[in-house]
Structures are given as structure tokens and as C-alpha cells.
C-alpha atoms as a PDB file:
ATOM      1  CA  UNK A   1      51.671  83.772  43.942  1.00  0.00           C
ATOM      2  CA  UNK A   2      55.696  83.494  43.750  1.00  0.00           C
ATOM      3  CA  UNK A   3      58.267  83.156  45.697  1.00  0.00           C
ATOM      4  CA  UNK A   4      60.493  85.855  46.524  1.00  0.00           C
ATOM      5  CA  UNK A   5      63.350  87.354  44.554  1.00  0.00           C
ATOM      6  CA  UNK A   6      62.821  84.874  42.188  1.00  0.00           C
ATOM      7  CA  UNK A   7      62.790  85.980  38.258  1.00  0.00           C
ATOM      8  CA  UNK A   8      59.741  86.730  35.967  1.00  0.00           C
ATOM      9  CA  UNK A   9      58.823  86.655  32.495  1.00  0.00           C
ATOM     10  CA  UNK A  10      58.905  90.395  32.363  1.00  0.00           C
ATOM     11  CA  UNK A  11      61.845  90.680  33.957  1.00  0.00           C
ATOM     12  CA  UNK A  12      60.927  91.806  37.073  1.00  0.00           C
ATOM     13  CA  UNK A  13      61.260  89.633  40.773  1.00  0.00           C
ATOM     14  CA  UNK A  14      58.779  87.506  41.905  1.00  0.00           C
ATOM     15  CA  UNK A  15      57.776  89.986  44.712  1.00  0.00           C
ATOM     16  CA  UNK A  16      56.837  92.277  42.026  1.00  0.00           C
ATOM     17  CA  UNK A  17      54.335  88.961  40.383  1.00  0.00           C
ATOM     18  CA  UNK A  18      53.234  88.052  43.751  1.00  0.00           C
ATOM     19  CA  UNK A  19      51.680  91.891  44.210  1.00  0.00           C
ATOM     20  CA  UNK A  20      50.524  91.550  40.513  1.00  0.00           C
ATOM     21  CA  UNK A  21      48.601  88.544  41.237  1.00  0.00           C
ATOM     22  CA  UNK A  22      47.223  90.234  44.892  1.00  0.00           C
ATOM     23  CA  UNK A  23      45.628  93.084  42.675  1.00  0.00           C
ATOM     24  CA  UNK A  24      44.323  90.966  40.214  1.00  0.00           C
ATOM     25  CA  UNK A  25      42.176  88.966  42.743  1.00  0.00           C
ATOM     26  CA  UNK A  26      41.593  91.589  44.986  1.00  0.00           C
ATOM     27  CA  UNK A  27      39.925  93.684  41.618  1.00  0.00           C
ATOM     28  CA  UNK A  28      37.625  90.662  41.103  1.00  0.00           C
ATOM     29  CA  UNK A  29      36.639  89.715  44.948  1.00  0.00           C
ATOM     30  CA  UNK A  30      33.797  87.529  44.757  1.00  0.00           C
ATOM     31  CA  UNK A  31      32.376  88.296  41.621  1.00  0.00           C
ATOM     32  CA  UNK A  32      35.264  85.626  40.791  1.00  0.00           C
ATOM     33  CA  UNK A  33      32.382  82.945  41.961  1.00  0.00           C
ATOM     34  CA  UNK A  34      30.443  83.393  39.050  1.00  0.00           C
ATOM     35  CA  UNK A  35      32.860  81.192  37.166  1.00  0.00           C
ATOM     36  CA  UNK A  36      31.658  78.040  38.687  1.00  0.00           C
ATOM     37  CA  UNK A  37      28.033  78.969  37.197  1.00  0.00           C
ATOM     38  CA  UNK A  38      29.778  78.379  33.915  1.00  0.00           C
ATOM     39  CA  UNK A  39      29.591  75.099  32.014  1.00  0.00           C
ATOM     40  CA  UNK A  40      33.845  75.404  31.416  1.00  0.00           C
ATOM     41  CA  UNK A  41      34.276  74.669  34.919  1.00  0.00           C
ATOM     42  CA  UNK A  42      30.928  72.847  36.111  1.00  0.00           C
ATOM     43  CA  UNK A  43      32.791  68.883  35.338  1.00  0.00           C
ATOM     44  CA  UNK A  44      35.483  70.249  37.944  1.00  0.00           C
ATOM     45  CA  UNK A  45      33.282  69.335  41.267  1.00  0.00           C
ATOM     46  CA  UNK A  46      32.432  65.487  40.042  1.00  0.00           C
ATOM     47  CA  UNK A  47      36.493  65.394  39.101  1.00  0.00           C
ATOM     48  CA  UNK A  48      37.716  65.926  42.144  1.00  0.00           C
ATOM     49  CA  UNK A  49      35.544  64.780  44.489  1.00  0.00           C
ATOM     50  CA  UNK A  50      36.324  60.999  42.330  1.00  0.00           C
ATOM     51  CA  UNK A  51      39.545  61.685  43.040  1.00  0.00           C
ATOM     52  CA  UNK A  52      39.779  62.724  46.440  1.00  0.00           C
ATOM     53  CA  UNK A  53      37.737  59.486  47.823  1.00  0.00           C
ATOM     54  CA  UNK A  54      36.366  58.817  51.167  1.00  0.00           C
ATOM     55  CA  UNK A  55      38.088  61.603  53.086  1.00  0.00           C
ATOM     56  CA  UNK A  56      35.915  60.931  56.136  1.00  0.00           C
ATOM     57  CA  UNK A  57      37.643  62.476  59.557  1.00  0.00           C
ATOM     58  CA  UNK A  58      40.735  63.871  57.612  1.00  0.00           C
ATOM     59  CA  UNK A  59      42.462  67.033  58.290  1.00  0.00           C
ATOM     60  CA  UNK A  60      42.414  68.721  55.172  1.00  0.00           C
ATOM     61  CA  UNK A  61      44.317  71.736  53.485  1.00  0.00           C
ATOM     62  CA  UNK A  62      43.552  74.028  50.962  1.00  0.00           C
ATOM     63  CA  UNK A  63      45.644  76.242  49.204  1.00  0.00           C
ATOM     64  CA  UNK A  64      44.789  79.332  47.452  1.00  0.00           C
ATOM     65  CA  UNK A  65      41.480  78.796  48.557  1.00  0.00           C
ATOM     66  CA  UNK A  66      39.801  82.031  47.188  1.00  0.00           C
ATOM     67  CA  UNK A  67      36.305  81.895  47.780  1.00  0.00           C
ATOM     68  CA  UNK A  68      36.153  78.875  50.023  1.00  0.00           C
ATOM     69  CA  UNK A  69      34.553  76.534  47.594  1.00  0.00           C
ATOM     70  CA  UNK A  70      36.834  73.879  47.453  1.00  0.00           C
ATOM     71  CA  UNK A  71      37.449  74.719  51.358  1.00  0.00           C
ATOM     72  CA  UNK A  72      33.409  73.857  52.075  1.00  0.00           C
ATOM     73  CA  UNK A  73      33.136  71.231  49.977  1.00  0.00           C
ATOM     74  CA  UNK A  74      36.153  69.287  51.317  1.00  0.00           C
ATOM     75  CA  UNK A  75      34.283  69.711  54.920  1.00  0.00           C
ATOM     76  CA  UNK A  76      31.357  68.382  52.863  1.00  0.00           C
ATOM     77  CA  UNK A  77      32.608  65.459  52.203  1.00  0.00           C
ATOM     78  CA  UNK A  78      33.211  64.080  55.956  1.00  0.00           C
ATOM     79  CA  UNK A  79      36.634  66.416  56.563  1.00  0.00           C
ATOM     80  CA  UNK A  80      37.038  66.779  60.351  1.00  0.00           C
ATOM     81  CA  UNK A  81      38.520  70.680  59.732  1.00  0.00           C
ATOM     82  CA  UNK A  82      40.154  72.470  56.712  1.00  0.00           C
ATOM     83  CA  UNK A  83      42.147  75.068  56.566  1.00  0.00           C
ATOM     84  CA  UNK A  84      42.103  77.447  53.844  1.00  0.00           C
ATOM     85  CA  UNK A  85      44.843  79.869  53.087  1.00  0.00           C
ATOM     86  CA  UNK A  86      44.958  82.552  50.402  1.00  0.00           C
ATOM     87  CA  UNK A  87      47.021  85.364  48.990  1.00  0.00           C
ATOM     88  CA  UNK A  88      44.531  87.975  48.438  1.00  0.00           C
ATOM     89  CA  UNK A  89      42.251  89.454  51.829  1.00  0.00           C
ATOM     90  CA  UNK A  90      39.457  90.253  49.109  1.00  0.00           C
ATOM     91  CA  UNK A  91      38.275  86.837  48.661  1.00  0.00           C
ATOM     92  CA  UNK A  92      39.487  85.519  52.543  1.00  0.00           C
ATOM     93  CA  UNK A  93      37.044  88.091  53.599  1.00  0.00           C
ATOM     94  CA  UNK A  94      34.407  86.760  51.327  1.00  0.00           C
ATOM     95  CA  UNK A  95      34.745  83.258  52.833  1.00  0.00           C
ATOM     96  CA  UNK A  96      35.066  83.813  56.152  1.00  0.00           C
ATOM     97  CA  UNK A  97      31.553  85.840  55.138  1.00  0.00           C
ATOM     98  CA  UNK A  98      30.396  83.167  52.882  1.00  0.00           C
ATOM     99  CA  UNK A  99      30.985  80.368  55.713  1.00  0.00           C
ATOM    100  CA  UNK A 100      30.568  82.118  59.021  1.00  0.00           C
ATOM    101  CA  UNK A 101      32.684  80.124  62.208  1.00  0.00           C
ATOM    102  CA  UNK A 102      28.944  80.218  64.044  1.00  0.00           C
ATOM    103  CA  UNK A 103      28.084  78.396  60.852  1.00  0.00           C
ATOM    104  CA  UNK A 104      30.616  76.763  59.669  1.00  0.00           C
ATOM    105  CA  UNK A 105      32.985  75.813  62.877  1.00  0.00           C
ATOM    106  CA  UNK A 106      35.550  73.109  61.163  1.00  0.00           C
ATOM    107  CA  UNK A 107      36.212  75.698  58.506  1.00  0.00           C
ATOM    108  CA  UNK A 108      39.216  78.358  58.701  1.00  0.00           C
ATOM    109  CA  UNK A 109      40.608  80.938  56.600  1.00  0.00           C
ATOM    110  CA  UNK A 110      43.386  83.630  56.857  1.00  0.00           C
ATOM    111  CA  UNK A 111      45.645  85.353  54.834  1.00  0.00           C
ATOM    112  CA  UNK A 112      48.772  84.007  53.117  1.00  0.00           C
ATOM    113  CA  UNK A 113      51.022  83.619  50.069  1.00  0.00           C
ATOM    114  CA  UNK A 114      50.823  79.988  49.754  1.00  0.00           C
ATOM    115  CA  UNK A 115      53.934  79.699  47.982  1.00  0.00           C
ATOM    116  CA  UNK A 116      56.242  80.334  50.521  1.00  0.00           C
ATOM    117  CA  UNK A 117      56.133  78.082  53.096  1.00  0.00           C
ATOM    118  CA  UNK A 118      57.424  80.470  55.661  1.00  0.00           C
ATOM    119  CA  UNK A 119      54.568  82.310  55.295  1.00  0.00           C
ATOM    120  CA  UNK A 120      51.686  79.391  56.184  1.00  0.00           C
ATOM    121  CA  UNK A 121      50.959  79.538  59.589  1.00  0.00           C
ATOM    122  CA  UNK A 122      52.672  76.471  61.429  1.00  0.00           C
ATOM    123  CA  UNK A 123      50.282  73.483  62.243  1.00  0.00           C
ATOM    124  CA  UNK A 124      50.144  70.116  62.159  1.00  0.00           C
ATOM    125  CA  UNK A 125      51.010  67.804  58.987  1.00  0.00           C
ATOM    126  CA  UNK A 126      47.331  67.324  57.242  1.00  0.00           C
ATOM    127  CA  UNK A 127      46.201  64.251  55.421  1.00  0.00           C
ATOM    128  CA  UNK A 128      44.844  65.454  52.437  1.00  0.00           C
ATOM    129  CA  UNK A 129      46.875  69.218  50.585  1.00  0.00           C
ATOM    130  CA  UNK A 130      44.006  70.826  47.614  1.00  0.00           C
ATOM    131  CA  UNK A 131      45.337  73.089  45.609  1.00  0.00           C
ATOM    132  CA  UNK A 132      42.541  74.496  43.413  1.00  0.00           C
ATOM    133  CA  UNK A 133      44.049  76.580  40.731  1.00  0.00           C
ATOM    134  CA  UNK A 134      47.543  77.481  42.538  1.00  0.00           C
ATOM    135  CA  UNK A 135      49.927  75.571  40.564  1.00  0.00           C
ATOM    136  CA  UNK A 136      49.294  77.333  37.397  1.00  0.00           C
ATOM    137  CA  UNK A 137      50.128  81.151  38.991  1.00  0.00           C
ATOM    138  CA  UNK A 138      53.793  79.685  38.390  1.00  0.00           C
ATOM    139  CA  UNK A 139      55.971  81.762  36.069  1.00  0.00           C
ATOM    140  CA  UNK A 140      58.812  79.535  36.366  1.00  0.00           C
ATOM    141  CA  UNK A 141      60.225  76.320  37.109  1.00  0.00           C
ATOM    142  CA  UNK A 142      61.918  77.354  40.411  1.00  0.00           C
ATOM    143  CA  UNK A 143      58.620  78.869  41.461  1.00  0.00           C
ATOM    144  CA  UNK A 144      56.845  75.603  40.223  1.00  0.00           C
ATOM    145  CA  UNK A 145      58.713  73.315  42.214  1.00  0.00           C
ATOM    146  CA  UNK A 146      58.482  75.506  45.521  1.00  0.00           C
ATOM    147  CA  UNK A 147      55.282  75.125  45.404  1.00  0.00           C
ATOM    148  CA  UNK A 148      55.389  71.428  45.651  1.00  0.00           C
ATOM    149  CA  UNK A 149      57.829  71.823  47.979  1.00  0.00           C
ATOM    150  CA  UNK A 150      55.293  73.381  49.701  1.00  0.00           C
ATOM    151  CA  UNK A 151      52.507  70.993  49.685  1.00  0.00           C
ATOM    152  CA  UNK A 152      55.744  68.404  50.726  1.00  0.00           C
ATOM    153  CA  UNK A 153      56.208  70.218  54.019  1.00  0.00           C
ATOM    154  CA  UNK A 154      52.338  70.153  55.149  1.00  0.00           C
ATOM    155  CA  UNK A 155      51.256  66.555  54.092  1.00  0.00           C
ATOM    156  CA  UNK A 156      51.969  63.994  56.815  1.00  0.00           C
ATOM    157  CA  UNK A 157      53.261  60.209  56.273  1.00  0.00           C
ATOM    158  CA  UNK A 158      51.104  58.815  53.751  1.00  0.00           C
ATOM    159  CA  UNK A 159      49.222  62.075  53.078  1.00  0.00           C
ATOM    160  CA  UNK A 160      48.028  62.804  49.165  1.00  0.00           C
ATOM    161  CA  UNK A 161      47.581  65.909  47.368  1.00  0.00           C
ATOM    162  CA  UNK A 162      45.341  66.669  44.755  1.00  0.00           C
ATOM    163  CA  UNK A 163      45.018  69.777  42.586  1.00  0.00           C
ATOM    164  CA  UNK A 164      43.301  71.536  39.728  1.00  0.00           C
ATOM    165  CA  UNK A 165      45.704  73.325  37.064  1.00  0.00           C
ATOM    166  CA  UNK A 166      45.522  74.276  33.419  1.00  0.00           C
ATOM    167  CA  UNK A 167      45.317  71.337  31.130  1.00  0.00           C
ATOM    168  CA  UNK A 168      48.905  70.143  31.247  1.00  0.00           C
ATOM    169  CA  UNK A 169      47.851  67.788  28.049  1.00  0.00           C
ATOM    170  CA  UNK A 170      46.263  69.904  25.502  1.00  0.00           C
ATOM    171  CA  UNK A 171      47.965  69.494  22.279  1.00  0.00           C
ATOM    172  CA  UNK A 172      46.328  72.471  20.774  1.00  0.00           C
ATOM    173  CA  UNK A 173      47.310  75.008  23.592  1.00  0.00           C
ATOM    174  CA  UNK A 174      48.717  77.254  21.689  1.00  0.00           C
ATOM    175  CA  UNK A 175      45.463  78.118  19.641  1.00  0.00           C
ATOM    176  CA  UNK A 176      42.383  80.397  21.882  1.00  0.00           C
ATOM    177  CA  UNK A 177      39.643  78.834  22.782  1.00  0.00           C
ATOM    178  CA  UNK A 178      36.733  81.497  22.026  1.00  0.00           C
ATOM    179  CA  UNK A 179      33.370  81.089  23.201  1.00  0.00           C
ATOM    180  CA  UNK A 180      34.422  78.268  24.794  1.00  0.00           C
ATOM    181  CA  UNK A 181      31.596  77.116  27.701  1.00  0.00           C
ATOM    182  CA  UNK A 182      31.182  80.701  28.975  1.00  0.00           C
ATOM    183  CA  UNK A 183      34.573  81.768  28.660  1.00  0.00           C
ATOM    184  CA  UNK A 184      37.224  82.701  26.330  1.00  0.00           C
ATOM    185  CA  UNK A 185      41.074  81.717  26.566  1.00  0.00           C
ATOM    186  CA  UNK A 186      43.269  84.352  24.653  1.00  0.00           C
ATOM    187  CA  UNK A 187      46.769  83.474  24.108  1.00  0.00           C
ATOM    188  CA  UNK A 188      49.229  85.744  25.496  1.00  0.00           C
ATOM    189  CA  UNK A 189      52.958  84.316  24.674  1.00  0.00           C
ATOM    190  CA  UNK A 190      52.444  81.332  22.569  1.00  0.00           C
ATOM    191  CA  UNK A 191      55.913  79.812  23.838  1.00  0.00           C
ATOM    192  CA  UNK A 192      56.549  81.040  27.180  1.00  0.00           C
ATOM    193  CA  UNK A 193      59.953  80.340  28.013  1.00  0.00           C
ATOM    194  CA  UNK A 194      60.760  80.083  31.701  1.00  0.00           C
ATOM    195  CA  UNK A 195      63.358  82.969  32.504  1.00  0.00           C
ATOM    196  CA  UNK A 196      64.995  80.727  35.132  1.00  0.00           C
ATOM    197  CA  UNK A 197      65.724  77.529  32.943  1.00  0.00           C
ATOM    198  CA  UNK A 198      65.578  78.986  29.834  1.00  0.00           C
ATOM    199  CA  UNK A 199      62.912  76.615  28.655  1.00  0.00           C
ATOM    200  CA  UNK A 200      60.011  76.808  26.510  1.00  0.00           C
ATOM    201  CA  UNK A 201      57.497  75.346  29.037  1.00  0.00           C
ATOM    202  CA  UNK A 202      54.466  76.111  27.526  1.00  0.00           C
ATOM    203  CA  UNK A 203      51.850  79.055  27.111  1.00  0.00           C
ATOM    204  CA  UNK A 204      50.681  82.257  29.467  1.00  0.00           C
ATOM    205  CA  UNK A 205      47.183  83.132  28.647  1.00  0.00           C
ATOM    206  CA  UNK A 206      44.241  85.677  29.812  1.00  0.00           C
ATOM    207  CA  UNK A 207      40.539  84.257  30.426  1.00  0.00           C
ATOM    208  CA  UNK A 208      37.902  85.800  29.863  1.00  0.00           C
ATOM    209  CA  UNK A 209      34.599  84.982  32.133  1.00  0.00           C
ATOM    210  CA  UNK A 210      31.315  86.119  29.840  1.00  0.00           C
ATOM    211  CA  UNK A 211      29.636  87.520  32.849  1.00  0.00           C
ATOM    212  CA  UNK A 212      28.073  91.047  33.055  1.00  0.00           C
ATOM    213  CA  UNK A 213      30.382  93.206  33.637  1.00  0.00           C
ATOM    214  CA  UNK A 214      32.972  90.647  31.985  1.00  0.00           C
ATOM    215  CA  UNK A 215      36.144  90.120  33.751  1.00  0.00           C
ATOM    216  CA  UNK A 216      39.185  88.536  33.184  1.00  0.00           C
ATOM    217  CA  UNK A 217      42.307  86.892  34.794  1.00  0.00           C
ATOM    218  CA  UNK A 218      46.042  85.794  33.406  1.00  0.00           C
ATOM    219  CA  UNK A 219      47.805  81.982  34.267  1.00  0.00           C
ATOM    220  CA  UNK A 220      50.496  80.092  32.782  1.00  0.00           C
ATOM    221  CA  UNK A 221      49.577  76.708  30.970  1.00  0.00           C
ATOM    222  CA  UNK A 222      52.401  74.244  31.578  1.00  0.00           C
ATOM    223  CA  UNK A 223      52.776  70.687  29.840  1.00  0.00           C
ATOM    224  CA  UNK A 224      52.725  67.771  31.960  1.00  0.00           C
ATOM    225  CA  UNK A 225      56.196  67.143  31.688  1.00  0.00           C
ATOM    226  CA  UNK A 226      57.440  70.156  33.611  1.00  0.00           C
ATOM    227  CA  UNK A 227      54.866  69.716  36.464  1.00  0.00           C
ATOM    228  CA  UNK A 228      56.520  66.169  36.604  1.00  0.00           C
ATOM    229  CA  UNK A 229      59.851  67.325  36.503  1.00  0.00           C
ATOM    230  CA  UNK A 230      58.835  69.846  38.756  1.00  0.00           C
ATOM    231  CA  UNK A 231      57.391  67.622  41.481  1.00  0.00           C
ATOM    232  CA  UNK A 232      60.144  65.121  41.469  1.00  0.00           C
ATOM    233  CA  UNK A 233      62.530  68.059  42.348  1.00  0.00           C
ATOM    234  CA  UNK A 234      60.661  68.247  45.419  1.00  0.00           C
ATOM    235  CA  UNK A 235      59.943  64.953  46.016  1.00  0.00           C
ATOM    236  CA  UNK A 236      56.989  64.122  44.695  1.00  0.00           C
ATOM    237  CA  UNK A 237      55.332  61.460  42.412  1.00  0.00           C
ATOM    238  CA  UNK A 238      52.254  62.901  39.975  1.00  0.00           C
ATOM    239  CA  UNK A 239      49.411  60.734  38.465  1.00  0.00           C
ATOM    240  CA  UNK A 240      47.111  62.240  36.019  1.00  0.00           C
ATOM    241  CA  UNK A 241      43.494  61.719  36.535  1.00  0.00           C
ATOM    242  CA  UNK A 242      40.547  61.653  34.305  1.00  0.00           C
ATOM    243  CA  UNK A 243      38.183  64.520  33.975  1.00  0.00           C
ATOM    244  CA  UNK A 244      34.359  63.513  34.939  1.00  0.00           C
ATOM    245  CA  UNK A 245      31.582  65.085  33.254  1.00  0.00           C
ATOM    246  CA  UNK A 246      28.816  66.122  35.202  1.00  0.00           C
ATOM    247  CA  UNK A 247      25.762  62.951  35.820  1.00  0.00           C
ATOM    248  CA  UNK A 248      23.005  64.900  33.950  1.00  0.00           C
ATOM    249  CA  UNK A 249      21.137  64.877  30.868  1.00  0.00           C
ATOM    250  CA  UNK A 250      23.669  66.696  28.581  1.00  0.00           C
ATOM    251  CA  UNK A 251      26.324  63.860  29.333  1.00  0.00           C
ATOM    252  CA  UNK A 252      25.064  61.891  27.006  1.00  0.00           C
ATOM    253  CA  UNK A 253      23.567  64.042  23.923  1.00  0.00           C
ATOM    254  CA  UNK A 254      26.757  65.656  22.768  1.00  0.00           C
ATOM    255  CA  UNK A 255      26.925  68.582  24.883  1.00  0.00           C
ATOM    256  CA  UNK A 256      30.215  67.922  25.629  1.00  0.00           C
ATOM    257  CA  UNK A 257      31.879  66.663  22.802  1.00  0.00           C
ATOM    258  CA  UNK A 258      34.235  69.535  22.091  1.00  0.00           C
ATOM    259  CA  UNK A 259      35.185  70.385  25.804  1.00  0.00           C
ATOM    260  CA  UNK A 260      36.381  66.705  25.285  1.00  0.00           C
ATOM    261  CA  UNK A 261      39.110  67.893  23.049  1.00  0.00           C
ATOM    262  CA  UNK A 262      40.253  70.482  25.123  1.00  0.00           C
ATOM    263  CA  UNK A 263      39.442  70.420  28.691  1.00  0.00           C
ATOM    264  CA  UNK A 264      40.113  73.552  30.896  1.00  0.00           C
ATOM    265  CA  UNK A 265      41.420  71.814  33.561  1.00  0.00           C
ATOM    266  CA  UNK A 266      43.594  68.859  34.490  1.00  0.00           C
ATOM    267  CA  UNK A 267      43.201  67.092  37.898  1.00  0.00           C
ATOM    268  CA  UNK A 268      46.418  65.454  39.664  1.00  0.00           C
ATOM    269  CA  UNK A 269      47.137  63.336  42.754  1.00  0.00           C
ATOM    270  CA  UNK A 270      50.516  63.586  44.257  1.00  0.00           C
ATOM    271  CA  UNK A 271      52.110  61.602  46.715  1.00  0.00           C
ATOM    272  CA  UNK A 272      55.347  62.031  48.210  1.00  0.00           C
ATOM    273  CA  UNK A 273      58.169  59.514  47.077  1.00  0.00           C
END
């Protein structure tokens, strides 16, 4: 998910990432679901939907929306209709047969490279932008701060985003994270310097999902101060928010205690200055 003509890591342009990250999706199709059955990424739901708030009649939008599970649960929570846009047709087809318009009528998903905002379908501003797990397909700053740019153009006057993205405050990054909650994190480039800035911004990395067949998937881990400096190029103001553990009975005996230390996600809201 890049922008075009834009430089990479390896060295290549960004239309040459953008069909890298295509395939990689389009491999895994919906056995990519089975990640949410894993305890790394069950306190996501509770984290965002404390975040988002009452978004009763809102027109919602959600980037990179892959399987449609942020996409359904937005319309869960009182959205009057979200639209859901991702790169790869693999997992649009899998929504749109997951949630069925006879089914699911306020729900719509098509094909798009999120990134580039000439590519989203034109519509009307929306009140609420998601972004679950977009921001971190970034291999540079420049393609960073497009994407905000991005989420700028669609949010109306007093609109918010919010997104998911690699923890942006892990002080340990650079070590892997084995066995970690059903998954593994294997450090690719310890300090991944962005090839447009010149910067060491912070790690790329490979998970690993312990399913059957495993499979596995590459993103960049940023720090928190390049997403800032990132959205402020584009006009936007971030505030970090606080993970929530899922409200059952491991909360409280320990369960949790080293996912603590390193979370695998962070949660932000974004509003535009």
C-alpha cells in the first residue's frame, strides 16, 4: 500500500511495494481472519470501540478494510453506512461474501489502494476515517504522510480518525517477540532507515500467525515520533490512546502481564488541525 513512484527500502518504486503488498494479501485471503482468534490481537476490539465512542448515525470509513471486520463492527455500533475500501480483491471478495448487501445493506466494499487518494472512489466527507492496520504498510516518510493526507481529504469539519498500527512506543522493538499470544514477531532490519529522509525510523518485521498451515505477513514498526511528524505534515494532530484488555476472567489473574510490556498494537485518534 504506497504511493506511486515513490522510493523503497529495497530500492525499488513504490508501485513495485504496492504489488508486493497485493500478493501478499491476496496469498492469505481469508485465512488472514484467523488472527483475531488469537489472544495478540483479541484486546484490539474493546480498544477501539473505547475510543471510537457513541458513533450513532455517522457515516463511517474504513480503510484497508480486509476482511470487513472493523467495516461490520463500525455498522455495529449505530453507523448509518460504512464504506470499506481495500487494496487486495482477495479479501474484498471475502467481505462482500462475509456481509452480503441482502444482509448487510449499510455496508460497502470495493477495490482500492487506499493510499492514493485518487484512487478512492469520490463521495461525500465522512465523520468518522478507521484505518485498521494501514498506516504501518508505510516504507517511508513520504508514503506515511500521504496517507494522512489521505484520511485529511475524506473526514469532514470536525470529523476524527482513529487507527490501529504497530506499537509506535515499544522500547524493546528491536528484540522478536516469540511465542508471543499466538504469534511470533521476527525482526527483519533492526534500524530501518527511511530511503526518502534518510532516517532511522524504526524496525520492518515479519509475523508469524501459529495457525495450521502457519502463515505470515511483513510491516514496518515506526516510533511515535515519526507518525507525529508525519501527521502534522498533513495536517493533522495525533493523541495516543490506551490499550483495553478484554472484560473477562484472565484480566485480572496475570494473563496479561507480559503483553503489558509490549503490546502489538497502538490505537490513535487524529483530528485535523
Amino acid at each position: 500500500m504506497s504511493t506511486p513512484g515513490s522510493a523503497t527500502a529495497s530500492g525499488g518504486t513504490a508501485a513495485e511495494v504496492q504489488s508486493t503488498q497485493n500478493k501478499q494479501y491476496d496469498k492469505i485471503g481469508s485465512k488472514y481472519g484467523d488472527i483475531k482468534e488469537k489472544p495478540a490481537t483479541q484486546p484490539e476490539r474493546p480498544s477501539v470501540v473505547a475510543v471510537l465512542g457513541d458513533i450513532t448515525g455517522k457515516r463511517c470509513l474504513d480503510l484497508a478494510c480486509g476482511l470487513g471486520h472493523y467495516t461490520a463492527l463500525l455498522a455495529s455500533l449505530g453507523a448509518s453506512s460504512v464504506h470499506g475500501y481495500d487494496i487486495s480483491p482477495k479479501m474484498v471478495e471475502a467481505a462482500r461474501s462475509t456481509y452480503p448487501p441482502s444482509q448487510y445493506p449499510n455496508l460497502h466494499f470495493d477495490v482500492a489502494d487506499c493510499s492514493d487518494s485518487d484512487n478512492l472512489p469520490s463521495s461525500e466527507p465522512f465523520d468518522i476515517v478507521f484505518a485498521g492496520w494501514f498506516l504501518n504498510y508505510a516504507g517511508t516518510e513520504k508514503e506515511l504522510t500521504n496517507m494522512f493526507r489521505v484520511i485529511v481529504g475524506r473526514l469532514r469539519e470536525g470529523g476524527r480518525f482513529v487507527g490501529v498500527t504497530t506499537d509506535a512506543h515499544d522500547l524493546s522493538m528491536k528484540e522478536p517477540k516469540r511465542n508471543f499470544y499466538g504469534v511470533d514477531v521476527e525482526v527483519l532490519e533492526k534500524e530501518y532507515v527511511a530511503p526518502d529522509t534518510g532516517r532511522e525510523v524504526g524496525i520492518k518485521a515479519r509475523v508469524t500467525v501459529q495457525t495450521e498451515p502457519p502463515f505470515c505477513f511483513e510491516v514496518f514498526q515506526f516510533r511515535s515520533e515519526v507518525y507525529e511528524r508525519c501527521a502534522k505534515e498533513a495536517g493533522m494532530q495525533i493523541a495516543w490512546k490506551k490499550q483495553v484488555l478484554p472484560d473477562d476472567e484472565r484480566k485480572e489473574s496475570g494473563y496479561w502481564d507480559e503483553w503489558v510490556q509490549r503490546p502489538t498494537f497502538s490505537v490513535i485518534e487524529a483530528t485535523v488541525e
